[in-house]
Protein backbone atom coordinates (compact mmCIF):
# COMPACT_ATOMS: atom_id res chain seq x y z
CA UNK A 1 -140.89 19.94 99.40
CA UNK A 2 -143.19 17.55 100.53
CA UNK A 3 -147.18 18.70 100.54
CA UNK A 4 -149.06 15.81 100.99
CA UNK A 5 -150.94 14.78 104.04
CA UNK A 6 -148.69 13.28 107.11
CA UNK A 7 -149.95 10.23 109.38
CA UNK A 8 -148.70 7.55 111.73
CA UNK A 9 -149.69 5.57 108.60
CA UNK A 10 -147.27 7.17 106.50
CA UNK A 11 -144.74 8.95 108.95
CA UNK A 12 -141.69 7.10 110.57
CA UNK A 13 -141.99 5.32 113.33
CA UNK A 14 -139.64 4.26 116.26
CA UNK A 15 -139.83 2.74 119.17
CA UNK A 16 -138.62 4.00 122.87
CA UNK A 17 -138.05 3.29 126.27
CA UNK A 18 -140.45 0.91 127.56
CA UNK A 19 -142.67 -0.06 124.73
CA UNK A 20 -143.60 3.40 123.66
CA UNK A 21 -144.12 4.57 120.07
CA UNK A 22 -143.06 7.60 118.04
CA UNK A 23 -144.16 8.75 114.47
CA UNK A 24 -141.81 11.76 113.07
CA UNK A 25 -144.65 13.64 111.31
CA UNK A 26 -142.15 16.35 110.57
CA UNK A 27 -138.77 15.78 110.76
CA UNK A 28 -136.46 18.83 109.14
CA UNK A 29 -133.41 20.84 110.69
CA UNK A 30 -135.68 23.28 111.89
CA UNK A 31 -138.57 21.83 112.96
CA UNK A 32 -139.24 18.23 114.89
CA UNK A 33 -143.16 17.58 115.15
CA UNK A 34 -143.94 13.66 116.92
CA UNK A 35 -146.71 11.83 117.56
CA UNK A 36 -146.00 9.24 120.60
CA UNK A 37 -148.10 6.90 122.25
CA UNK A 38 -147.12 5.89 125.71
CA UNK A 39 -148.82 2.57 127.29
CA UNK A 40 -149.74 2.49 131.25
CA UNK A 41 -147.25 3.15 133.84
CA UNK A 42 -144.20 4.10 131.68
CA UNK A 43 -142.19 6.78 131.90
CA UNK A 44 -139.49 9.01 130.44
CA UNK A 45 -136.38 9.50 131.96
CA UNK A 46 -135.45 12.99 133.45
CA UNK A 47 -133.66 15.02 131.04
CA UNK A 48 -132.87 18.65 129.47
CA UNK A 49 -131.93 19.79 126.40
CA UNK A 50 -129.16 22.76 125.81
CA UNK A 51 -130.89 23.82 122.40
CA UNK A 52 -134.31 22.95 121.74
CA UNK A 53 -137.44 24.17 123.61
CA UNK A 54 -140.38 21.63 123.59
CA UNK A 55 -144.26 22.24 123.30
CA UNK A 56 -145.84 18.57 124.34
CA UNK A 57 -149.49 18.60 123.35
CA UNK A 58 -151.90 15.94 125.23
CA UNK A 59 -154.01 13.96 122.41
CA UNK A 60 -155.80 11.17 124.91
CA UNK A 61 -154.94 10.12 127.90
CA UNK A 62 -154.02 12.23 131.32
CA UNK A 63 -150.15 12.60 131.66
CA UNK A 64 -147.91 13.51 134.81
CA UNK A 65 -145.37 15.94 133.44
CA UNK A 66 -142.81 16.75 136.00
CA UNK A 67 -141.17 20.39 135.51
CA UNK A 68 -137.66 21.43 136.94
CA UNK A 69 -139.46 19.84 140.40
CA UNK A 70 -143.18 20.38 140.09
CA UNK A 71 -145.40 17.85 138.86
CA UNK A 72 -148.31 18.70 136.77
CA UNK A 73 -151.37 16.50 134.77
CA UNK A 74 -152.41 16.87 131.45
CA UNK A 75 -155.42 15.87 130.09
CA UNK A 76 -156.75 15.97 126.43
CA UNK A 77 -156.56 19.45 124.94
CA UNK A 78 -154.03 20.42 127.33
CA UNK A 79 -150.28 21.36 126.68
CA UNK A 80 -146.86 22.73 128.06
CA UNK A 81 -144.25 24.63 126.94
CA UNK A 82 -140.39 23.41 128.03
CA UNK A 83 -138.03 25.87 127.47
CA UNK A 84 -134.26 24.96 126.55
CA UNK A 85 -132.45 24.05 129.84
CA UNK A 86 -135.32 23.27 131.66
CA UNK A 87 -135.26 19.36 133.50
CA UNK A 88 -138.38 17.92 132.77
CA UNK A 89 -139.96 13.80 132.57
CA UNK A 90 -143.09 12.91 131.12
CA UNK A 91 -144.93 10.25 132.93
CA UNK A 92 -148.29 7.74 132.13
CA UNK A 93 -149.11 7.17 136.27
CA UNK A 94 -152.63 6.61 135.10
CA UNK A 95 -154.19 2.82 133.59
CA UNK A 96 -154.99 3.76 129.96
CA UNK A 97 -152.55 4.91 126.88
CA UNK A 98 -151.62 8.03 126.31
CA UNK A 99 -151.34 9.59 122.94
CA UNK A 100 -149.51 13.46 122.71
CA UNK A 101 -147.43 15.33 120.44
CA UNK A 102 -143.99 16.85 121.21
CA UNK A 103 -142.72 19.89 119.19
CA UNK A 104 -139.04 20.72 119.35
CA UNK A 105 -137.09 23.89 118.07
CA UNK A 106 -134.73 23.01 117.01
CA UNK A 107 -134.97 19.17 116.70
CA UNK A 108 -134.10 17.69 120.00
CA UNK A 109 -132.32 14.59 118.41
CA UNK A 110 -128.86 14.46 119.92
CA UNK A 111 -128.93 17.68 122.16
CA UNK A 112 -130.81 16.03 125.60
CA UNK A 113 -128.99 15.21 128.65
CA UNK A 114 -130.37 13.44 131.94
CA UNK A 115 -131.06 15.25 134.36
C-alpha cells in the first residue's frame, strides 16, 4: 500500500490527443483518479464508456463539456458527473489552459468507445 503524498511531480504522466497532459495520481483496479491539463482550443473526441462512470472536476480554466447533446461550461470549483453509457466530449473553446481532474469507477482504460 502506498501512503505517501501523490503529485504530477511524482505521479505518471502521459500524453494525449493534441498536446494534452495526464498524471495518474491513482491508478488501481478500482479506482482511476487523473490530473490533465488541456492547452487552448483542444478537444476530446466524443466517446462513452460501457463500465465506468466519470466525475470530471474543473481545477483552472473554463471548460465546454458536451453531454449526450447539451453543452455545458465549467469553471473552477465546478464539476460533472458522467454516468456509464452516457456520450460525452470535453472541450477547451476558451484562450487559456485548463487544468481538471477526471475520476473513473471503474478505471476507464480500455472500456470507451466513440461516440
Amino acid at each position: 500500500m502506498n501512503v505517501n503524498p501523490i503529485s504530477k511531480a511524482t505521479a505518471e504522466h502521459y500524453t494525449w490527443g493534441n498536446a494534452c497532459d495526464g498524471w495518474h495520481l491513482v491508478k488501481n483496479p478500482q479506482l482511476s483518479v487523473i490530473q490533465e491539463r488541456m492547452p487552448a482550443g483542444a478537444a476530446e473526441v466524443r466517446h462513452f464508456h460501457h463500465h465506468a462512470q466519470q466525475f470530471f472536476y474543473v481545477l483552472a480554466g473554463e471548460a465546454a463539456m458536451e453531454v449526450d447533446g447539451r453543452t455545458m461550461i465549467l469553471s473552477a470549483g465546478e464539476g460533472i458527473w458522467i454516468p456509464a453509457g452516457t456520450p460525452h466530449q470535453m472541450r477547451n473553446d476558451s484562450g487559456d489552459e485548463v487544468h481538471f481532474l477526471v475520476i473513473s469507477h471503474p478505471p476507464s482504460h480500455g472500456d470507451r468507445q466513440d461516440a
